[in-house]
Each structure stands twice: as structure tokens, then as C-alpha cells.
Protein backbone atom coordinates (compact mmCIF):
# COMPACT_ATOMS: atom_id res chain seq x y z
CA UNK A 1 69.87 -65.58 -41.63
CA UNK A 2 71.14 -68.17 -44.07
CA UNK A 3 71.77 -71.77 -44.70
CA UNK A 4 75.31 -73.23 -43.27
CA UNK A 5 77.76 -75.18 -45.38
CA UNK A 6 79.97 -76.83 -43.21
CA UNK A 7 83.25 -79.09 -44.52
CA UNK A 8 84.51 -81.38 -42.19
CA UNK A 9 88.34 -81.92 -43.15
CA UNK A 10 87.94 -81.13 -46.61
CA UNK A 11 90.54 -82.43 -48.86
CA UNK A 12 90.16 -81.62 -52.76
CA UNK A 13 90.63 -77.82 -52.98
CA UNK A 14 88.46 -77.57 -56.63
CA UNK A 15 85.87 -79.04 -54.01
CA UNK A 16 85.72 -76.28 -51.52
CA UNK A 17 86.42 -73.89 -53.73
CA UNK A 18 83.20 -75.13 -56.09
CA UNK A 19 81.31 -75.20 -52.76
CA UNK A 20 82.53 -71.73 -51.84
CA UNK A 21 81.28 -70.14 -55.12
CA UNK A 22 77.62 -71.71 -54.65
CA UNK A 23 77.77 -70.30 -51.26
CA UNK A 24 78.69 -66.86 -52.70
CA UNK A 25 76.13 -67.34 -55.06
CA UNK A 26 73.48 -68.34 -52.12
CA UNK A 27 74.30 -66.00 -49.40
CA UNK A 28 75.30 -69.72 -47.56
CA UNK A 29 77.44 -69.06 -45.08
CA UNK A 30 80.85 -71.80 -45.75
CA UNK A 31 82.17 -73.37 -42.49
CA UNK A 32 85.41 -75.29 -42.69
CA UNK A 33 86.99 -77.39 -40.35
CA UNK A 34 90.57 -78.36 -40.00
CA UNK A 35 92.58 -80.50 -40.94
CA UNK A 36 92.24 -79.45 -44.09
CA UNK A 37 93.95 -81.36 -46.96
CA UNK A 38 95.47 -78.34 -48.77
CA UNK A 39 96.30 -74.83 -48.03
CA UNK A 40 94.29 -72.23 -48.17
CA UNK A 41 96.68 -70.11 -50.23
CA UNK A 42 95.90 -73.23 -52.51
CA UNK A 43 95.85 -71.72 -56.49
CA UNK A 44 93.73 -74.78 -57.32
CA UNK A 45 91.07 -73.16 -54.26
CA UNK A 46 91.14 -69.49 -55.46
CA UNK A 47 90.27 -70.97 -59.00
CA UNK A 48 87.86 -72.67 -58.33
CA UNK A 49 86.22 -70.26 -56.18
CA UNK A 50 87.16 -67.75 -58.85
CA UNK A 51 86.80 -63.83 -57.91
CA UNK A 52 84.01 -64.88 -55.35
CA UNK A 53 85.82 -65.24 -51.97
CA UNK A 54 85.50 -61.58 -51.16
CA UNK A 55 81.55 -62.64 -51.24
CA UNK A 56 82.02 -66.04 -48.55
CA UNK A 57 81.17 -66.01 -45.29
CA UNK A 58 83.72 -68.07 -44.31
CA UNK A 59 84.56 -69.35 -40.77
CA UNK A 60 87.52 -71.62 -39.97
CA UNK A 61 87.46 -74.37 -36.83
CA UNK A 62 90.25 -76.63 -34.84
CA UNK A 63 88.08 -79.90 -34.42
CA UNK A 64 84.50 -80.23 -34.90
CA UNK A 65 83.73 -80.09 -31.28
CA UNK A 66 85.29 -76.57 -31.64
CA UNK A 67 82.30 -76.31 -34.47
CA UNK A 68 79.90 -77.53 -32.25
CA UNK A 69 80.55 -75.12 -29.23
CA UNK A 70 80.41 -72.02 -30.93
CA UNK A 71 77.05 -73.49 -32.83
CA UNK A 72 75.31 -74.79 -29.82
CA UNK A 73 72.06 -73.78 -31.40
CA UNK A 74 72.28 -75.12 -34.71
CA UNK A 75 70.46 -77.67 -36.68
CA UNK A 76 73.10 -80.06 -37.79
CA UNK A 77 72.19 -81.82 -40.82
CA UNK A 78 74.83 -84.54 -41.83
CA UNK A 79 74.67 -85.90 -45.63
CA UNK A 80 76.29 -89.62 -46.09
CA UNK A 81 75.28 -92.35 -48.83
CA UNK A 82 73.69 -94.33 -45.81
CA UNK A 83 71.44 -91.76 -44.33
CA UNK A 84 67.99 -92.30 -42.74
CA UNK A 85 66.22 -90.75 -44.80
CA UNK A 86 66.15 -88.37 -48.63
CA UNK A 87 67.21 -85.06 -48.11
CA UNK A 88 64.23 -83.87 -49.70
CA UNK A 89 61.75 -85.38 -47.10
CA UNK A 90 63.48 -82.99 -44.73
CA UNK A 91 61.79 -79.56 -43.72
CA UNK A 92 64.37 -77.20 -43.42
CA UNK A 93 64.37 -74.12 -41.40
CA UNK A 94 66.39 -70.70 -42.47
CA UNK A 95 69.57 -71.37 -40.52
CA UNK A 96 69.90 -75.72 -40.83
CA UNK A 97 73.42 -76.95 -40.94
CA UNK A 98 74.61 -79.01 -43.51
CA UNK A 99 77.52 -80.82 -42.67
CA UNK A 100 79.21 -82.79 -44.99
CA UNK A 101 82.33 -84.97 -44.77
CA UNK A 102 85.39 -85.99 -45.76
CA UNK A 103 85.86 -87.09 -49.54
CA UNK A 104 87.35 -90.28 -49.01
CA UNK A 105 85.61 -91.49 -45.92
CA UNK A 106 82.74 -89.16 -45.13
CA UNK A 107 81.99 -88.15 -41.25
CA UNK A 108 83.50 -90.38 -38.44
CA UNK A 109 81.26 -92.31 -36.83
CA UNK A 110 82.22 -91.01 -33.61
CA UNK A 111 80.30 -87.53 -35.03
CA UNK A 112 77.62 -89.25 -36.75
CA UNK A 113 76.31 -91.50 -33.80
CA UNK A 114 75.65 -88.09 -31.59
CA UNK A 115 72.77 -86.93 -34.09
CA UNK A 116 70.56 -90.40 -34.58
CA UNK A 117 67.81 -89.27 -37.31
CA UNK A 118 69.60 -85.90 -38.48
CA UNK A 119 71.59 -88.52 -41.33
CA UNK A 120 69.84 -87.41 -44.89
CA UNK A 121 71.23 -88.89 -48.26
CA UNK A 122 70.92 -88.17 -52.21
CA UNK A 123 69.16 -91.12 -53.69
CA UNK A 124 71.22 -92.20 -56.53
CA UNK A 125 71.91 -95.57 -58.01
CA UNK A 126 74.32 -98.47 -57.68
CA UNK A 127 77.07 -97.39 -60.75
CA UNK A 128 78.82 -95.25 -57.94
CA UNK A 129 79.96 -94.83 -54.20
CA UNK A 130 78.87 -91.73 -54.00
CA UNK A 131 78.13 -88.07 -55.74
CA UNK A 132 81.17 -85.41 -55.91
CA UNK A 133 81.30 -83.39 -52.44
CA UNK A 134 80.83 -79.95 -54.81
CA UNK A 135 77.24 -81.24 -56.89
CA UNK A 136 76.16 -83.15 -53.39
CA UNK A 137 76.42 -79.78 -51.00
CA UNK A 138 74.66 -77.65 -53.98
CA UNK A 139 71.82 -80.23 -54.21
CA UNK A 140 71.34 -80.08 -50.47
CA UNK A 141 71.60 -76.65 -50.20
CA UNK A 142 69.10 -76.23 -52.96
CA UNK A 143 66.54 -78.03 -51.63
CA UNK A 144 66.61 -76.40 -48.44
CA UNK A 145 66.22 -72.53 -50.60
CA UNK A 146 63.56 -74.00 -52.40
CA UNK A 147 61.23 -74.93 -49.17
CA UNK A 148 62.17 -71.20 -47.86
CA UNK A 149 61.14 -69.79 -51.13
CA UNK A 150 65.09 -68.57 -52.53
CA UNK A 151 65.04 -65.60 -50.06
CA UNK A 152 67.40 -62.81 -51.20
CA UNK A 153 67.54 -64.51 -54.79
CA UNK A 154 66.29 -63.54 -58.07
């Protein structure tokens, strides 16, 4: 198994395409769902992502309830600047979903207020809103591969 990177309605390509490099990197598996705010033919996507995408496990979705119907077991994780809790007092499992949102507005609330206490956030200080999408999902994600002990990694 692996961890799950999931983007829902992405809009900065460098963004994804940062995200899908770590998750090349990771074995993560990279779950985007649409709208997304730039084409996937994007140059600014396949440069970021550099020569990795060959390496991505990537799956594409309509809507997030699409997502959430063909994950009906998964662990859904959901990282906003108001979360219940740090994402390092989590215990993550091999397999955890994190799901992270739009850049300019994060998850809808619609999404968020179907998974009361599965809302983790980065602690971080008052200069800023919030961390960029790319250095908040490899945070995350590196927390969770450090409690499993890096599996696959050297």
C-alpha cells in the first residue's frame, strides 16, 4: 500500500506538479479531482513535475463524491489552517488519505462538515494565511512515512 495525496480542484499547476514529484519520490499515490484550474497538458505542470510523471500514480475524479465512492474504505484526512488538531498528533495508518483543498479557499464546508475530528492543521504563526499547497502536502505526507518507518525508502 501507500499514502494518498488527494487535490481537490487544484488550481496552480507548479502546485500539483511539485506535489506530483514528492509523490513520485514517495511511492504516494496523487488523486486529483476536477475542476481543475489548468490543463493537464499544462507546460507549467510537466515542469514542475519534471521527468517524474511516468513514476505517479495518478487517478483523475468528476466531483469529490465521485472520490468518495470509489474510496469507500479510506481514511480521509483533510488539512485546513483551522483544523482540530496538529497533524503530527495524528497516528497514521499505511493507506490514510490526505486531502487537501483548493488554494484560494481550501475544502467547502459542505465536505468538511461530513468528517468532524478528521480536520488536522500545520501549526505555523500569524505573518501568513496559510503554507503553499506543494510544502503543506509534503509535510503531511512526511509525517505520516515517518510513523510507518519510510517503507520502500532509502
Amino acid at each position: 500500500m501507500a499514502f494518498n495525496i488527494v487535490l481537490h480542484e487544484p488550481l496552480i499547476p507548479a502546485n500539483t506538479g511539485n506535489i506530483a514529484r514528492t509523490c513520485a519520490a514517495t511511492g504516494t499515490r496523487l488523486h486529483l479531482i476536477k475542476p481543475l484550474g489548468f490543463s493537464t497538458d499544462d507546460r507549467y505542470l510537466k515542469r514542475a513535475g519534471l521527468d517524474y510523471w511516468h513514476a505517479v500514480d495518478l487517478t483523475y475524479y468528476e466531483s469529490f463524491e465521485d472520490f468518495a465512492a470509489r474510496n469507500p474504505e479510506g481514511r480521509f484526512f483533510f488539512i485546513e489552517t483551522d483544523g482540530d488538531r496538529y497533524h503530527s498528533d495524528v497516528s497514521y495508518r499505511d493507506g490514510d488519505f490526505f486531502v487537501f483543498g483548493k488554494e484560494t479557499s481550501g475544502i467547502p464546508q459542505e465536505i468538511i462538515q461530513q468528517f468532524p475530528g478528521q480536520i488536522i492543521r500545520i501549526p505555523m504563526g500569524d505573518a501568513t494565511r496559510s503554507l503553499n499547497l506543494s510544502n503543506t502536502a509534503a509535510i503531511v505526507l512526511y509525517e505520516g512515512l515517518r510513523q510507518i518507518g519510510y517503507p520502500g525508502m532509502k
